[in-house]
N, C-alpha and C. Protein backbone atom coordinates (compact mmCIF):
# COMPACT_ATOMS: atom_id res chain seq x y z
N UNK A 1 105.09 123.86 35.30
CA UNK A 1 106.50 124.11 35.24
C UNK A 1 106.74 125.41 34.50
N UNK A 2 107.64 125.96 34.57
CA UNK A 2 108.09 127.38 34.59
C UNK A 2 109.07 127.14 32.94
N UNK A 3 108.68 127.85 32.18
CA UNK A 3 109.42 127.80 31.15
C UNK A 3 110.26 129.33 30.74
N UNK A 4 111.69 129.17 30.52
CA UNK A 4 112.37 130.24 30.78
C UNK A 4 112.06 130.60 29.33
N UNK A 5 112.22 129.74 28.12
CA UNK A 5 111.99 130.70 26.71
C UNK A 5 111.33 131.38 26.43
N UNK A 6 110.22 130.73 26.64
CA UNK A 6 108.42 131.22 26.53
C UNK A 6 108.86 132.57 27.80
N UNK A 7 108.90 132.23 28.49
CA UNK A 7 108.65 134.03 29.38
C UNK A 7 109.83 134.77 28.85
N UNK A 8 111.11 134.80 28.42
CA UNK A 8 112.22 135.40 27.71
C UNK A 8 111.14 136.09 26.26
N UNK A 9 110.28 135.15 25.86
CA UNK A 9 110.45 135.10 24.22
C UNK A 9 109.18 136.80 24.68
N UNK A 10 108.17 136.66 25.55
CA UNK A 10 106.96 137.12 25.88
C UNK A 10 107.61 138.78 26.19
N UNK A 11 108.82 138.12 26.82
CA UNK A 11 109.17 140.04 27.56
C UNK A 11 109.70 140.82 26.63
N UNK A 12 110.48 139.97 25.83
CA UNK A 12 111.20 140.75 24.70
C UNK A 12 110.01 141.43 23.64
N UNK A 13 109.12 140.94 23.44
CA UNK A 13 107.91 141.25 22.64
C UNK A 13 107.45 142.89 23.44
N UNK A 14 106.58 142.42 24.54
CA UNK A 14 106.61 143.61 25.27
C UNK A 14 107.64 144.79 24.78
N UNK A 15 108.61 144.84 25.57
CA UNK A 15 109.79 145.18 25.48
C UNK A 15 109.80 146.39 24.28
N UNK A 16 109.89 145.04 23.05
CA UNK A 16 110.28 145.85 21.51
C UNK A 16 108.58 146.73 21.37
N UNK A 17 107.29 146.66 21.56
CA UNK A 17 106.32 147.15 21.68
C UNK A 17 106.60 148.84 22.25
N UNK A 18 107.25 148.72 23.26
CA UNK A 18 107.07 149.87 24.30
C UNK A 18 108.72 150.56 24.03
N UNK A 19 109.12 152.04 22.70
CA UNK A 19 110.61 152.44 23.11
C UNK A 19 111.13 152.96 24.64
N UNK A 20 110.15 153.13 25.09
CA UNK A 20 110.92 153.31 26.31
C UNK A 20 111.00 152.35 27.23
N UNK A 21 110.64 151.53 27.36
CA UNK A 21 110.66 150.07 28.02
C UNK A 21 112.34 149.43 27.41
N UNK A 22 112.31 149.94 26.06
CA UNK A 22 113.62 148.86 25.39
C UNK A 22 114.61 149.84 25.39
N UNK A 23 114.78 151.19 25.80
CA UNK A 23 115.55 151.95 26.16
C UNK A 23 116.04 151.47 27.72
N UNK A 24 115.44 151.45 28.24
CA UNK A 24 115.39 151.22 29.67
C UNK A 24 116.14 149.72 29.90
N UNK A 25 115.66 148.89 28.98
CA UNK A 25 115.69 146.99 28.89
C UNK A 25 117.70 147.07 28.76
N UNK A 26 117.90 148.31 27.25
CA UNK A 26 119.29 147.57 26.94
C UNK A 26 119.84 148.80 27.70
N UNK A 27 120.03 149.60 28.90
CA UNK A 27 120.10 150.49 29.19
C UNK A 27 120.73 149.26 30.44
N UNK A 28 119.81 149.10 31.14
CA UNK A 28 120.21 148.21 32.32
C UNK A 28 120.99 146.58 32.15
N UNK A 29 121.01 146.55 30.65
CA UNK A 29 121.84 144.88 30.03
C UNK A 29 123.42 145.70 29.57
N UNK A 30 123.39 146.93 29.54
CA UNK A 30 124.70 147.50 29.59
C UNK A 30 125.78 148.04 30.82
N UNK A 31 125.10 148.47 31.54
CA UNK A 31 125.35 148.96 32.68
C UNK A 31 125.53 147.80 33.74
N UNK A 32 124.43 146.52 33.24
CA UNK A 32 125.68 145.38 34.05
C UNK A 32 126.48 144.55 33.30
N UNK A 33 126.91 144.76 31.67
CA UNK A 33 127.85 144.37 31.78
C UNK A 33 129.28 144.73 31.42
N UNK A 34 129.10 146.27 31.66
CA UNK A 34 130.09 147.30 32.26
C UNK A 34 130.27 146.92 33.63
N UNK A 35 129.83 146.39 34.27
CA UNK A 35 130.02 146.42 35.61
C UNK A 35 130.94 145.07 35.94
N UNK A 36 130.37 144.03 35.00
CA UNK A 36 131.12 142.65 35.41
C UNK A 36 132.27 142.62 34.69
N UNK A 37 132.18 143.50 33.43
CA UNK A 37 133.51 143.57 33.06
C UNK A 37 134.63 144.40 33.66
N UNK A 38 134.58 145.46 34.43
CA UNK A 38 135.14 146.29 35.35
C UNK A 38 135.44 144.89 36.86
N UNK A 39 134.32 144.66 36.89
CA UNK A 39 134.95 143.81 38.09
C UNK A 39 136.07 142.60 37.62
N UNK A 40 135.99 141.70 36.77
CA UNK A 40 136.30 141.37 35.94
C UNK A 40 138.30 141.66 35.61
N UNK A 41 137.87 142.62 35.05
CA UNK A 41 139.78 143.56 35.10
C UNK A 41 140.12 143.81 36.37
N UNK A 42 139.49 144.64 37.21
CA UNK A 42 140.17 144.78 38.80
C UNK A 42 140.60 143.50 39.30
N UNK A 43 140.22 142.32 39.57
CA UNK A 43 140.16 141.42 40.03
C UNK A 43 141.35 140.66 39.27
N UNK A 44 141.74 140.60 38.02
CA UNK A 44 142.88 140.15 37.30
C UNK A 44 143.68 140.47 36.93
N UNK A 45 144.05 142.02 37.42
CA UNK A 45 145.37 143.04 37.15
C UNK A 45 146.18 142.37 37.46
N UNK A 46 147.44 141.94 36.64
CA UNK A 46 148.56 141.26 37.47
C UNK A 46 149.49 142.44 38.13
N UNK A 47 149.42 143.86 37.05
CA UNK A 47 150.63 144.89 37.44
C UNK A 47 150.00 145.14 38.86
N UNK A 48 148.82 145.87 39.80
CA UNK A 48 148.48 146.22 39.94
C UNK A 48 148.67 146.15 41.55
N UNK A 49 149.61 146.77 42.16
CA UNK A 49 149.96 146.15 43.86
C UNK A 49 149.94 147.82 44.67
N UNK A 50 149.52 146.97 45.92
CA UNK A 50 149.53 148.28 47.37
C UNK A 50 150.70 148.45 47.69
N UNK A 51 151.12 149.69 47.95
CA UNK A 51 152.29 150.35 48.28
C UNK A 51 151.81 151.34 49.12
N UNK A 52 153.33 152.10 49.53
CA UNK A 52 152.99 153.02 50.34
C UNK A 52 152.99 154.64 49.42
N UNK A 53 152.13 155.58 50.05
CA UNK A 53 152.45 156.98 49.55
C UNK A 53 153.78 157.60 49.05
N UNK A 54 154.76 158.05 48.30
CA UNK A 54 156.03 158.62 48.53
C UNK A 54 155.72 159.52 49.29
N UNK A 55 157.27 159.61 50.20
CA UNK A 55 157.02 160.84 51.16
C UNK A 55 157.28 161.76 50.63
N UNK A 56 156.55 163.50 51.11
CA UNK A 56 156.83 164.39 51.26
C UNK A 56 158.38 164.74 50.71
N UNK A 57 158.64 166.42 50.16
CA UNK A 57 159.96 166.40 50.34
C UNK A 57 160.63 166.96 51.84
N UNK A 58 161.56 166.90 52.30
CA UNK A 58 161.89 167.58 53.80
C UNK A 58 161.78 168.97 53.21
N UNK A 59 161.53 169.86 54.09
CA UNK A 59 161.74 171.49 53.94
C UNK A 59 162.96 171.72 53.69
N UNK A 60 163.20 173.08 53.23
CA UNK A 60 164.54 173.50 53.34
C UNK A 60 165.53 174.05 54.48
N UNK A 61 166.56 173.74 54.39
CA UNK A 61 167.29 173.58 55.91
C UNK A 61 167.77 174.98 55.52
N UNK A 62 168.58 175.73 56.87
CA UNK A 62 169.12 177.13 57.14
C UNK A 62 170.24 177.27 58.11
N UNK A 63 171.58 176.84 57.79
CA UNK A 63 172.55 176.62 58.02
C UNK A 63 173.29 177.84 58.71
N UNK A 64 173.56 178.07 59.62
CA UNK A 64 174.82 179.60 59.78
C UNK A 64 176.11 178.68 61.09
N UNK A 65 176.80 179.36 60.38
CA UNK A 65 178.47 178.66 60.64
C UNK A 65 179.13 179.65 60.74
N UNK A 66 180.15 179.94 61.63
CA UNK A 66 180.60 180.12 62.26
C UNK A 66 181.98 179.84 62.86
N UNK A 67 183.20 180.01 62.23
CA UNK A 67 184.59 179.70 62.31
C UNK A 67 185.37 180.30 62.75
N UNK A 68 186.23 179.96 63.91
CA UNK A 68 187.45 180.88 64.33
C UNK A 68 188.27 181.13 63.51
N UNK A 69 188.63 180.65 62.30
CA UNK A 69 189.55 181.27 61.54
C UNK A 69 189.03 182.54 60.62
N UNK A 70 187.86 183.52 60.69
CA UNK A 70 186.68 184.19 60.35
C UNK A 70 185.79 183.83 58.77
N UNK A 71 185.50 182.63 58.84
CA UNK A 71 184.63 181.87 57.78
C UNK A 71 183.30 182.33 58.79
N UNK A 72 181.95 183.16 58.46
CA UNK A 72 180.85 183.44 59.23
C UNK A 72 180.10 183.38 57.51
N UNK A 73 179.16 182.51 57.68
CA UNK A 73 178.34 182.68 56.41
C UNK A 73 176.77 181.80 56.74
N UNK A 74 175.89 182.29 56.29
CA UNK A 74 174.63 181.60 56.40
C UNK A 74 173.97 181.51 54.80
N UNK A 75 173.41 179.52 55.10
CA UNK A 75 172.66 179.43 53.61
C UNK A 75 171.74 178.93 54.12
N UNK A 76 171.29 179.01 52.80
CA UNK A 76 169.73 179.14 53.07
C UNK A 76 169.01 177.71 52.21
N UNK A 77 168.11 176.81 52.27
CA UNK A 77 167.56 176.33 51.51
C UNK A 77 168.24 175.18 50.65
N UNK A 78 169.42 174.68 51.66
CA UNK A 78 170.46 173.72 51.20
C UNK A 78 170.16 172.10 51.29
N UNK A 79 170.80 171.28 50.48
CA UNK A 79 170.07 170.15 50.93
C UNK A 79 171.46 169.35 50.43
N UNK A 80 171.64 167.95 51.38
CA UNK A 80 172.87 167.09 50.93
C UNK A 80 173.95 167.59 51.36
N UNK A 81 175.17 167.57 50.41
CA UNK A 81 176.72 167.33 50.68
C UNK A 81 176.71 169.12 50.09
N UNK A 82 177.44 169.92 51.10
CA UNK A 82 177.92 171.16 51.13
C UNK A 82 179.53 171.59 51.27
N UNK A 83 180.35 172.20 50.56
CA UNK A 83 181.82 172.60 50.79
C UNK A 83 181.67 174.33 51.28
N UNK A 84 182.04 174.91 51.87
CA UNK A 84 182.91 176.38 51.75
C UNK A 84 183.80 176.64 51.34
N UNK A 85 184.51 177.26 50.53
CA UNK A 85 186.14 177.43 50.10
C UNK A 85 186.17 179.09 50.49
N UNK A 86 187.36 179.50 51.52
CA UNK A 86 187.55 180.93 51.26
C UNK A 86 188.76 180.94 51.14
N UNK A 87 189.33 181.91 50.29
CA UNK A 87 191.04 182.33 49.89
C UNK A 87 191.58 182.50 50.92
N UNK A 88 191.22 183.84 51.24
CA UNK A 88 192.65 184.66 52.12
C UNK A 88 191.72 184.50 53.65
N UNK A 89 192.21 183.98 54.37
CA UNK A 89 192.69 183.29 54.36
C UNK A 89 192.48 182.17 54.57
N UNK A 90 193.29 180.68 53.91
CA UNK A 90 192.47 179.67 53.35
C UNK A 90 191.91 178.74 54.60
N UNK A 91 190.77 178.65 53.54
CA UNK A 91 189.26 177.80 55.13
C UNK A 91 188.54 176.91 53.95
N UNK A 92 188.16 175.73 54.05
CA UNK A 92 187.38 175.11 53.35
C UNK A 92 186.78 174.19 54.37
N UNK A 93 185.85 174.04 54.83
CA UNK A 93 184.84 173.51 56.06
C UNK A 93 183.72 172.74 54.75
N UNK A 94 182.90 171.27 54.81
CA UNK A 94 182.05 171.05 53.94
C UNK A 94 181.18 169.61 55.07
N UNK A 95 180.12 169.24 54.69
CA UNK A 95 179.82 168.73 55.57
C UNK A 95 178.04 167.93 54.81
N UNK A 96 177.67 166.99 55.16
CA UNK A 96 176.11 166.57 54.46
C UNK A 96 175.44 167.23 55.98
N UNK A 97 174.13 167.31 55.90
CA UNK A 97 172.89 167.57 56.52
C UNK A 97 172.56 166.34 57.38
N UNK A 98 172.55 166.72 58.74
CA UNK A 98 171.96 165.87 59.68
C UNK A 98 170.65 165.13 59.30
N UNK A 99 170.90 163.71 59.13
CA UNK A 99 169.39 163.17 58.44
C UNK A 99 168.28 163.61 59.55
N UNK A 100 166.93 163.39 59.06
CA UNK A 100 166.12 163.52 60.20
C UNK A 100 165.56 162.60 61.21
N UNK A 101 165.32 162.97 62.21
CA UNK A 101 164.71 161.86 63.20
C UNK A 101 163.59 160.90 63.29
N UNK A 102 163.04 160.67 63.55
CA UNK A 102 162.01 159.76 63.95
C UNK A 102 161.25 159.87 64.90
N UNK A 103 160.15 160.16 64.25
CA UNK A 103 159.18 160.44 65.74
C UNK A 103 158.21 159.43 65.75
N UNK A 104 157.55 159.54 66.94
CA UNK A 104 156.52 158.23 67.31
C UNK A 104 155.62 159.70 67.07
N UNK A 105 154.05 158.73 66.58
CA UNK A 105 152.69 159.07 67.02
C UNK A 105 152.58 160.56 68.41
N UNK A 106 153.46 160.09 69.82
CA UNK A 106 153.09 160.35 70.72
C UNK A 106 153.85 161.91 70.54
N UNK A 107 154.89 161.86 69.83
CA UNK A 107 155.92 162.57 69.43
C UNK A 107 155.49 163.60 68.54
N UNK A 108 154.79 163.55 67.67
CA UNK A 108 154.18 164.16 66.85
C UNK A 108 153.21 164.76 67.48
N UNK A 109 151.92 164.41 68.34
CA UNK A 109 150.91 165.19 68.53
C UNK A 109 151.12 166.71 69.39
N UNK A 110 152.88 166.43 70.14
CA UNK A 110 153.62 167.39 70.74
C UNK A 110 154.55 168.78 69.78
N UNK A 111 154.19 168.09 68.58
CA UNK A 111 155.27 168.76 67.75
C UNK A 111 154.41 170.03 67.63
N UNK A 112 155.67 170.89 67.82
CA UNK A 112 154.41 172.40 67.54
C UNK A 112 155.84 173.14 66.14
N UNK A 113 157.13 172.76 65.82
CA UNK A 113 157.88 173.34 65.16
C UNK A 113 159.22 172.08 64.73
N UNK A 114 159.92 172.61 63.82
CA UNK A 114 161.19 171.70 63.88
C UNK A 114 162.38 171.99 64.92
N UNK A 115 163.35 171.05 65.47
CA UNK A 115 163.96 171.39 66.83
C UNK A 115 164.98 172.51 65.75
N UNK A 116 165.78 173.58 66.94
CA UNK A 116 166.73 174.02 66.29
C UNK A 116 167.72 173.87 67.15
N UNK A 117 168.78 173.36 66.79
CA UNK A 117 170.22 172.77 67.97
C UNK A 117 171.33 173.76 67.23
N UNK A 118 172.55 173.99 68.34
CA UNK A 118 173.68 174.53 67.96
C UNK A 118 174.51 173.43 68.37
N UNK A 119 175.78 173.07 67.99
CA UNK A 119 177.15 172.71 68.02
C UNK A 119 178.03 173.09 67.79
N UNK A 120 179.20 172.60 68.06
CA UNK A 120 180.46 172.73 67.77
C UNK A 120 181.23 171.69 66.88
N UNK A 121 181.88 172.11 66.01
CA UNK A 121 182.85 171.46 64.84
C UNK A 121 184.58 171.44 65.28
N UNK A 122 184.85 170.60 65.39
CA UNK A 122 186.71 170.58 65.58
C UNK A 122 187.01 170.65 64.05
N UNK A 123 188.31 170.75 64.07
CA UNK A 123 188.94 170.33 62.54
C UNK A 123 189.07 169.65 62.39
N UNK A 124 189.00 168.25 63.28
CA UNK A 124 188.56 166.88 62.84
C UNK A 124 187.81 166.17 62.56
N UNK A 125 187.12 167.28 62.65
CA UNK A 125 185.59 166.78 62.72
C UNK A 125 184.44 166.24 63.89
N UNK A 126 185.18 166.00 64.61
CA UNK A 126 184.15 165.86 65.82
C UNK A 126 183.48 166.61 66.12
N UNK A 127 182.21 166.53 66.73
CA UNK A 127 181.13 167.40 67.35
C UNK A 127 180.96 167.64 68.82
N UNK A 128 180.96 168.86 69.35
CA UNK A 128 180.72 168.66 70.80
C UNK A 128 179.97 170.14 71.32
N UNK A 129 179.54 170.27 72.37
CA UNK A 129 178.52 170.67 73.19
C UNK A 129 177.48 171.06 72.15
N UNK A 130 176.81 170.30 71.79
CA UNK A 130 175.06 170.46 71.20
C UNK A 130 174.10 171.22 72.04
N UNK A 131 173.58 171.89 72.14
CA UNK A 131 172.50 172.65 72.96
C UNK A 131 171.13 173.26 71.73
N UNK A 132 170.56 172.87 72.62
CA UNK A 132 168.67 173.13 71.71
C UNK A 132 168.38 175.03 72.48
N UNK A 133 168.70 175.13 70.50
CA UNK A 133 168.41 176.98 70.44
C UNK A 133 167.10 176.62 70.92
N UNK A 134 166.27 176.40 69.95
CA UNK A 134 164.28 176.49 69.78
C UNK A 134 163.75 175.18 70.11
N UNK A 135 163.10 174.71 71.27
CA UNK A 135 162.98 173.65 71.22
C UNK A 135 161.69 173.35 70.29
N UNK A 136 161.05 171.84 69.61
CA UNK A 136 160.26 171.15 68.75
C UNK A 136 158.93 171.30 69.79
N UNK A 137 158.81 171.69 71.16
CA UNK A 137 157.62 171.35 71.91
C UNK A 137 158.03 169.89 72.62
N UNK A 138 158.57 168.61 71.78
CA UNK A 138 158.35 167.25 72.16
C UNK A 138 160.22 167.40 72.95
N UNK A 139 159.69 167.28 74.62
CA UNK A 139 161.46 166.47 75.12
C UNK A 139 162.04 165.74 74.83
N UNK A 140 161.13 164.62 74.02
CA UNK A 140 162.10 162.84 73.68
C UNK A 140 162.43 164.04 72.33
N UNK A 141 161.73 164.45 71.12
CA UNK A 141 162.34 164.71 70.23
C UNK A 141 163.28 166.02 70.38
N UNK A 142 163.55 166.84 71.55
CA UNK A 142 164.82 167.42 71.22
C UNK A 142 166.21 167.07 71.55
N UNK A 143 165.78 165.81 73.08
CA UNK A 143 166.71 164.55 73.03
C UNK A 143 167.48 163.97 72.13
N UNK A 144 166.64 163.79 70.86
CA UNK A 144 166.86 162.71 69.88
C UNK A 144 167.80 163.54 69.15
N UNK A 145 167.15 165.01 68.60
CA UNK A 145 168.06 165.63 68.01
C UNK A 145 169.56 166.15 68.49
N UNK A 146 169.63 166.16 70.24
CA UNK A 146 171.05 166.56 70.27
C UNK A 146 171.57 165.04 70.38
N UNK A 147 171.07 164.27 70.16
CA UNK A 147 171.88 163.04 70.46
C UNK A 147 172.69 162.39 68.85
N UNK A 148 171.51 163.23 67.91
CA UNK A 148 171.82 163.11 66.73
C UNK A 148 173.20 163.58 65.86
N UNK A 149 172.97 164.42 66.78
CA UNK A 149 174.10 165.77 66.25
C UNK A 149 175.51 165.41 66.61
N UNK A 150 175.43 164.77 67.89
CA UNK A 150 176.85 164.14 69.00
C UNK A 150 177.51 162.68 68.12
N UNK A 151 176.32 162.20 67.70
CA UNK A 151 177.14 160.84 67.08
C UNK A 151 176.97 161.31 65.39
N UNK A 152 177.10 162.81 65.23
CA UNK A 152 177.22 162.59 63.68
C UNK A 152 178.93 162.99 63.48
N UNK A 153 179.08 163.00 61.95
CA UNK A 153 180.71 163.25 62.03
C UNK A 153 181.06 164.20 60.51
N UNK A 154 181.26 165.39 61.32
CA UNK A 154 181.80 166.20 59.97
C UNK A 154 183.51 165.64 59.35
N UNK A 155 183.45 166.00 57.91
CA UNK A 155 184.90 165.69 57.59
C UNK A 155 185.85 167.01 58.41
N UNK A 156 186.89 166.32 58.01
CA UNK A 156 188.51 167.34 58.33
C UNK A 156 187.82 168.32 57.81
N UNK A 157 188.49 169.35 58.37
CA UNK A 157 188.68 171.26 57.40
C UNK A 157 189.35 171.72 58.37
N UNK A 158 190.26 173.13 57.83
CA UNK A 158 191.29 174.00 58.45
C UNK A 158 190.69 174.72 58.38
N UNK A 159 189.58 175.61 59.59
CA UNK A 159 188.72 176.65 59.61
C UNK A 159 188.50 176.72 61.05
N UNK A 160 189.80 176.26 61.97
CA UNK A 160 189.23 176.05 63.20
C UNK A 160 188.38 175.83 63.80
N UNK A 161 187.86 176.19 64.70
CA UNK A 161 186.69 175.91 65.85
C UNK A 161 185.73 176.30 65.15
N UNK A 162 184.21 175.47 64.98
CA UNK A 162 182.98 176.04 64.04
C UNK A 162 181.81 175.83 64.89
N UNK A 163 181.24 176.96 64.79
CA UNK A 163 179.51 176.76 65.27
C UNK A 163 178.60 176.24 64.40
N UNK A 164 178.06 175.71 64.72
CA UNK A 164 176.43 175.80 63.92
C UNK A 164 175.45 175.55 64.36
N UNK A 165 174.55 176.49 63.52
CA UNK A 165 173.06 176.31 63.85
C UNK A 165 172.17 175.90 62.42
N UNK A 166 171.91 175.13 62.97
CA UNK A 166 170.43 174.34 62.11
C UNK A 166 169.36 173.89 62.48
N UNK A 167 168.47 173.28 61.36
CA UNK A 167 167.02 173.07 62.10
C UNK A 167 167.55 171.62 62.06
N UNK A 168 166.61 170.98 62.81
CA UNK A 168 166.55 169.47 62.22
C UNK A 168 165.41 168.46 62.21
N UNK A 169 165.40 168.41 60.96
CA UNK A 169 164.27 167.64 60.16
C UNK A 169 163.53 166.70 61.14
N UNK A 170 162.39 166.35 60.82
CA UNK A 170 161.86 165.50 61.78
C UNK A 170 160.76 164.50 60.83
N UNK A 171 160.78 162.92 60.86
CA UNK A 171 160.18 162.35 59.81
C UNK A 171 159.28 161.07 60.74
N UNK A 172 158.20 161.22 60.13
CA UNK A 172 157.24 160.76 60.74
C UNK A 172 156.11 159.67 59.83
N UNK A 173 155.90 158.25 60.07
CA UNK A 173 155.60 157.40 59.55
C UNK A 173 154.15 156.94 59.78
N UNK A 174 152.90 157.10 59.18
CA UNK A 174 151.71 156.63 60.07
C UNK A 174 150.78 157.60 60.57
N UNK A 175 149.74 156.88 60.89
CA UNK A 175 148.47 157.89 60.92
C UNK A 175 148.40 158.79 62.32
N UNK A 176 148.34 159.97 62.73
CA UNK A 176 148.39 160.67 64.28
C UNK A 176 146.31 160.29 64.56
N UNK A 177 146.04 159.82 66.02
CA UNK A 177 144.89 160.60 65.76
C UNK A 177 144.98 161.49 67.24
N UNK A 178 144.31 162.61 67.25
CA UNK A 178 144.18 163.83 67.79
C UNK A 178 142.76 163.75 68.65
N UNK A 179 142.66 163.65 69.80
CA UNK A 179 141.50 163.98 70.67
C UNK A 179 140.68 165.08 70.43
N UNK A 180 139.83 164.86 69.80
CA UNK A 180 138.91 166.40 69.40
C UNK A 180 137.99 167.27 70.82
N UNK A 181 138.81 168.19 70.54
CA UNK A 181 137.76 169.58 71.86
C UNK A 181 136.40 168.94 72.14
N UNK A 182 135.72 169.13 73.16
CA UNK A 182 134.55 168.78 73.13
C UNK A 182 133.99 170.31 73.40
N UNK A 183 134.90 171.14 73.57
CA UNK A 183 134.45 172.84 73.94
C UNK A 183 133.86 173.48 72.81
C-alpha cells in the first residue's frame, strides 16, 4: 500500500537537500496557487457583467442653408439643436440634425462614403423635394436617407423658402465580414 506521508515526508527531504530543486518546488506551489486563486475571483465577481462596446462618436456634420429671405451661411462641425438669428432683415431658421440611419451588414460592405442629400424647408417647417447630392455607394441606404429627411420636421422660422445640404450619418451595429481577394 502506497503511503502518502512517508513519500510527502521523503520528497521534502530531497527537496530541502538540493536549493535548486526547492527553488523550483515553492516556485511551482506558488504559481498554482496564484492560479486557483485568480480562478477563484473571476468566477465570483458579482460586479462583473458583458456588455456591449460604447459606440463611436458620429463625425462632424457640415450644414449650408440657404434662404429666400437672404440667410446663406455654412457650419461646420455642428452637432444637436442649432438656431440662426439675423437682424436686418429679421430671419431666425433653427433646427436638430437628422439622426442617423441604419444599415444592415449588406449595407455596409457597399458603403464607400456618408450619403449627402439636399432639401427644402417651408416656414412651417415641412420638408420637400429631397434629392441625393453624393450618393453613400449603397441604393437601400440613399433610399433610407431621403426617406429620412421627408418624414423629419423642422420648427416654424420666417426665413422663407430654405435649402439644405448635409451629410447624413450612417450607424451600424455588428460584425461586417468581407470576402477576401484571392488575386
Amino acid at each position: 500500500m502506497f503511503n502518502v506521508g512517508v513519500y510527502t515526508t521523503r520528497m521534502m527531504k530531497t527537496v530541502l537537500k538540493c536549493p535548486i530543486l526547492f527553488l523550483v518546488f515553492v516556485g511551482l506551489a506558488m504559481a498554482g496557487f496564484r492560479l486557483i486563486a485568480f480562478q477563484q475571483a473571476a468566477l465570483i465577481e458579482p460586479g462583473v457583467t458583458l456588455s456591449r462596446p460604447p459606440l463611436p462618436p458620429l463625425q462632424p456634420v457640415t450644414i449650408e442653408l440657404k434662404c429666400t429671405r437672404g440667410l446663406v451661411v455654412t457650419m461646420s462641425e455642428i452637432g444637436g439643436d442649432w438656431f440662426l438669428t439675423r437682424d436686418h432683415p429679421p430671419c431666425t431658421v433653427g433646427a436638430d440634425l437628422l439622426p442617423p440611419i441604419e444599415a444592415t451588414a449588406a449595407e455596409i460592405t457597399s458603403l464607400e462614403r456618408r450619403p449627402f442629400i439636399v432639401f427644402r424647408v417651408a416656414a412651417k417647417g415641412g420638408i420637400s423635394d429631397a434629392m441625393m447630392l453624393r450618393s453613400s455607394g449603397s441604393r437601400t441606404l440613399d433610399e433610407k436617407s431621403l426617406k429620412l429627411a421627408l418624414a423629419h420636421r423642422f420648427p416654424r422660422h420666417n426665413c422663407g423658402l430654405c435649402t439644405v445640404s448635409t451629410d447624413v450619418d450612417v450607424n451600424f451595429q455588428g460584425p461586417v465580414w468581407v470576402r477576401e481577394s484571392t488575386k
